[in-house]
Protein backbone atom coordinates (compact mmCIF):
# COMPACT_ATOMS: atom_id res chain seq x y z
CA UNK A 1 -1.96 -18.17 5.37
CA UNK A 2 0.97 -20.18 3.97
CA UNK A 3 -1.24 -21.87 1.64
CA UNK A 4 -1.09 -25.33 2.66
CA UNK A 5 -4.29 -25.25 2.90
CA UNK A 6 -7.33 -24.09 1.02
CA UNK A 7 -9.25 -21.88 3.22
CA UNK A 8 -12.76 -22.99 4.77
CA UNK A 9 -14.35 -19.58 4.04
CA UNK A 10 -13.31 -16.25 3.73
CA UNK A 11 -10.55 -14.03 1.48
CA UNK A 12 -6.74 -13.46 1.71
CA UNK A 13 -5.54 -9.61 0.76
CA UNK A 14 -2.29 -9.62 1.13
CA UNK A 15 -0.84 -6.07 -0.28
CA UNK A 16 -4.11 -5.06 -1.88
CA UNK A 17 -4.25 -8.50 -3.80
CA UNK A 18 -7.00 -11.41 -3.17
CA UNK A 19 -4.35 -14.39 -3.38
CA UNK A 20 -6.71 -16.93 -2.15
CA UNK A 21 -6.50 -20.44 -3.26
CA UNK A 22 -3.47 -19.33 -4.82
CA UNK A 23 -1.01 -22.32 -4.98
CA UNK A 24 1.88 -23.18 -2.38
CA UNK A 25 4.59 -22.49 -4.96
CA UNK A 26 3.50 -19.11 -5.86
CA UNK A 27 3.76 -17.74 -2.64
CA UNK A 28 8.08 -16.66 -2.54
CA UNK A 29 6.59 -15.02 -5.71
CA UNK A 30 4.05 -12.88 -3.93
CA UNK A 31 6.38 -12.13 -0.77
CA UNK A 32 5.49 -14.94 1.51
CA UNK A 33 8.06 -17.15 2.77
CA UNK A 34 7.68 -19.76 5.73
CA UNK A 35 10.05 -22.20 8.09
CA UNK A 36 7.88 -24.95 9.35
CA UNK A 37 7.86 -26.63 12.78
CA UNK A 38 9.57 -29.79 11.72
CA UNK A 39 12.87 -28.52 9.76
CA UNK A 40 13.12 -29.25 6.01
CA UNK A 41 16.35 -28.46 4.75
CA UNK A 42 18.85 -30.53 2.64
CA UNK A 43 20.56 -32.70 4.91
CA UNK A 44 23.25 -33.90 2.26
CA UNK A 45 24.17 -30.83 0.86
CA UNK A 46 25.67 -28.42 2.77
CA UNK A 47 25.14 -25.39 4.85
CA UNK A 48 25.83 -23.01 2.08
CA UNK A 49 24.67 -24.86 -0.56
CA UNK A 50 20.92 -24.99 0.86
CA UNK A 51 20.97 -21.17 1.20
CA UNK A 52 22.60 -20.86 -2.42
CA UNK A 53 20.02 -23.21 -3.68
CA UNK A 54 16.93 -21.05 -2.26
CA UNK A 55 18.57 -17.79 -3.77
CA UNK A 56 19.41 -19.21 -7.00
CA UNK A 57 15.76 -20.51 -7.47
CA UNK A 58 15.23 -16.92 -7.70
CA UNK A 59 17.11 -16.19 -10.65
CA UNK A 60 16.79 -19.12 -12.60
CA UNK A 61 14.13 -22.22 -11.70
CA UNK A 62 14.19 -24.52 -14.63
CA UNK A 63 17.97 -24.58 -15.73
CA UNK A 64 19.38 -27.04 -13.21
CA UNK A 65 22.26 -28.00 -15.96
CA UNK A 66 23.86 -24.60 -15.30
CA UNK A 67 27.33 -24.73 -13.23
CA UNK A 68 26.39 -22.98 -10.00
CA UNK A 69 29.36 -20.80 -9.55
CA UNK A 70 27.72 -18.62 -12.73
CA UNK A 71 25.14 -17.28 -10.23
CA UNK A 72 27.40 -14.91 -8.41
CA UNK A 73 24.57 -13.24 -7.11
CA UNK A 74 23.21 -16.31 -5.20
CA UNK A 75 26.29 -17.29 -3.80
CA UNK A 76 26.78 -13.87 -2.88
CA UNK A 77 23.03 -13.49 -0.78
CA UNK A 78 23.88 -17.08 0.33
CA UNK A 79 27.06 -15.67 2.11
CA UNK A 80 25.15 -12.61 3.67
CA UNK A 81 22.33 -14.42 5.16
CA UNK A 82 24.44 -17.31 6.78
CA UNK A 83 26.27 -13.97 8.49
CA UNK A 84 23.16 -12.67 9.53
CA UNK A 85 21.90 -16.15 10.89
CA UNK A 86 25.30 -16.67 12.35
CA UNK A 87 26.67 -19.99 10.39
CA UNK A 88 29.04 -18.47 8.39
CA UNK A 89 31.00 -20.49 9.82
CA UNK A 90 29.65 -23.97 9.38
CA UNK A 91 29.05 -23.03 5.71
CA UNK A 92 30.83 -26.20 4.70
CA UNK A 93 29.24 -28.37 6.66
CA UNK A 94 26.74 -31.19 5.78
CA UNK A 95 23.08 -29.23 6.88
CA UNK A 96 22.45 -32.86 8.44
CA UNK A 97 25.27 -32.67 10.77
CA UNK A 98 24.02 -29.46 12.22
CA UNK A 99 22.83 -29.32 15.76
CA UNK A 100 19.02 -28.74 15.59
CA UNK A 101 18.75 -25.22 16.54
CA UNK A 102 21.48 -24.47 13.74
CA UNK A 103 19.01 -26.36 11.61
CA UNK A 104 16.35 -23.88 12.15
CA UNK A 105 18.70 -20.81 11.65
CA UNK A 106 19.26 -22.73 8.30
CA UNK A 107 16.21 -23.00 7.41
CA UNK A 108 15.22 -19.40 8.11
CA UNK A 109 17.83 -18.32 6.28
CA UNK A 110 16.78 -20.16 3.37
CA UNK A 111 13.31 -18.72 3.77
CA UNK A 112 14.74 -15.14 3.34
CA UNK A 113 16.08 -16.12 0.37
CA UNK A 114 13.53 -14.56 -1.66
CA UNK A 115 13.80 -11.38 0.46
CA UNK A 116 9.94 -11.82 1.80
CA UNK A 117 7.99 -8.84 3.25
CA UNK A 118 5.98 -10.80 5.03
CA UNK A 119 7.54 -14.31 6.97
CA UNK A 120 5.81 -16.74 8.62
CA UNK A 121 7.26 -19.25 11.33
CA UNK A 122 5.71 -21.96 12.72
CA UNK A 123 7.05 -22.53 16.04
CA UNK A 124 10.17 -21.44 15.88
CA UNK A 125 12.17 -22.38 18.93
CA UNK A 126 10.60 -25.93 19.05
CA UNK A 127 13.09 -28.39 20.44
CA UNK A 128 15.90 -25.60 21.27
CA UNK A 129 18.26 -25.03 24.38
CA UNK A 130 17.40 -21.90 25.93
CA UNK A 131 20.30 -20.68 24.89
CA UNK A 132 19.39 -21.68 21.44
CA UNK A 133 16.23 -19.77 21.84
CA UNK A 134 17.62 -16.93 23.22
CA UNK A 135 19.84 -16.40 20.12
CA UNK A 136 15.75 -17.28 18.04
CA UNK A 137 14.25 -14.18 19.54
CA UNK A 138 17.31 -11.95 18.49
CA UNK A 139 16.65 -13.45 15.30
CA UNK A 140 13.20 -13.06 14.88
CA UNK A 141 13.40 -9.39 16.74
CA UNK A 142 16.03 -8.32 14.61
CA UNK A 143 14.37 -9.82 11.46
CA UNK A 144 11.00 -7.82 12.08
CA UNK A 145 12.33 -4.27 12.09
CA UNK A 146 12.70 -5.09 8.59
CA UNK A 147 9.67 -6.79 7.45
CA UNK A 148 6.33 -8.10 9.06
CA UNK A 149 6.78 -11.52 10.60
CA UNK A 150 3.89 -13.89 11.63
CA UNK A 151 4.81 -16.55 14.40
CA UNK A 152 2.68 -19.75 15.96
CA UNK A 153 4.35 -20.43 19.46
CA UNK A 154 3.25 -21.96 22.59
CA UNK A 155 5.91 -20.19 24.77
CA UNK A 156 3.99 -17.70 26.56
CA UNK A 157 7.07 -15.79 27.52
CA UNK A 158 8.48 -15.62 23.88
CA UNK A 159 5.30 -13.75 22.81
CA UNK A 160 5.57 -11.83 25.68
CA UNK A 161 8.85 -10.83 25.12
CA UNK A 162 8.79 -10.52 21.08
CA UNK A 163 5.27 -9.55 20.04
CA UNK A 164 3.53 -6.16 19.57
CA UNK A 165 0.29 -8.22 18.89
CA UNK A 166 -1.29 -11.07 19.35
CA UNK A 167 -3.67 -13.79 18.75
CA UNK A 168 -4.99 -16.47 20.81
CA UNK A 169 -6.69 -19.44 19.41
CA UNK A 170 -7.87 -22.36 21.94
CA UNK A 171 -8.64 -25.56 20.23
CA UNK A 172 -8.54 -23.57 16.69
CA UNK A 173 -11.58 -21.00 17.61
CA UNK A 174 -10.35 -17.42 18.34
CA UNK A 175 -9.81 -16.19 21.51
CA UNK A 176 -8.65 -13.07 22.35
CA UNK A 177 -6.15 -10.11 20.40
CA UNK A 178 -4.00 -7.10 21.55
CA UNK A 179 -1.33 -6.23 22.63
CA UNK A 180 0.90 -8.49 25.50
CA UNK A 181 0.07 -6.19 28.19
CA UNK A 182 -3.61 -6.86 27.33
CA UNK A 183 -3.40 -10.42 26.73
CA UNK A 184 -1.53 -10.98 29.96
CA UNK A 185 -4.94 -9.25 31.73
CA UNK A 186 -7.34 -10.98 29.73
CA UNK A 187 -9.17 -13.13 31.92
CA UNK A 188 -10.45 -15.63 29.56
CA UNK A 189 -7.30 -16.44 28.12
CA UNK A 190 -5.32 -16.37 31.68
CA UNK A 191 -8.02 -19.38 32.75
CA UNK A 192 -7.71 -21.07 29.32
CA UNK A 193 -3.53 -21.10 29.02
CA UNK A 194 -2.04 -20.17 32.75
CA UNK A 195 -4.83 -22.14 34.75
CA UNK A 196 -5.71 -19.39 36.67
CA UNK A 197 -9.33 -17.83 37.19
């Protein structure tokens, strides 16, 4: 879905459009942004600088030579969306000195740079505190009234708690979808993931 990878068989529609085998890059075009597991941001630049970067790349992608501070508009959705991921006020801060759940705030917030309708995370709350992931599924809750969001978790309980559908794959074959009152009663998937029978 994130195009990483050309699909084995089938079609993509995403908004009425067949965008398979379209390339990686052209996806923020198309609406699609993603945060991967492992965190990629810009660990020498910092915290406001990685957002401002994403949102710039919006308005202009080939004129690097251009003194930053003439985007006002990036700076600008840089500023908002470190408020809404709540590291406003580490915006000076070297993105490699954050603590790792403040990495993958960062990162989201750089994915939602391109104002996506539809965002895909992969994993998440990987690695974080439960406080950390507490503040995640706020996030992620608060971040899907306004536009679809995929997620790939193992944390039964997040899903539980955050999805209105879901998907089960075991060993990448597909298992069972519905809703989390129906997944929790599926039978097959209860023996495959909770060890029960």
């Amino acid at each position: 879905l994130s195009g990483a990878f050309p699909p084995s068989g089938g079609e993509i529609i995403f908004n009425g459009d067949n965008i398979t085998g379209q390339q990686q890059y052209e996806f923020p075009r198309l609406g699609i942004s993603k945060s991967f597991q492992i965190t990629n941001v810009f660990k020498k630049l910092s915290v406001h600088e990685n957002v401002r970067v994403a949102a710039q790349m919006e308005v202009s992608r080939f004129n690097f030579l251009k003194n930053a501070q003439s985007y006002p508009d990036p700076i600008a959705v840089a500023e908002e969306l470190l408020r809404r991921v709540n590291l406003e006020k580490l915006r000076d801060r070297k993105a490699g000195d954050l603590a790792h759940g403040q990495q993958r705030a960062l990162e989201i917030a750089m994915a939602l740079a391109c104002n996506p309708s539809l965002l895909l995370l992969d994993e998440p709350t990987a690695g974080m505190s439960p406080e950390e992931t507490l503040v995640m599924m706020d996030l992620i809750r608060t971040l899907a009234t306004e536009r679809t969001v995929i997620l790939v978790e193992h944390k039964m309980k997040l899903i539980m708690g955050l999805c209105q559908r879901i998907i089960v794959l075991h060993h990448g074959e597909f298992l069972a979808e519905g809703r989390p009152e129906e997944i929790q009663s599926n039978a097959e998937v209860r023996r495959v993931y909770l060890g029960q029978s």
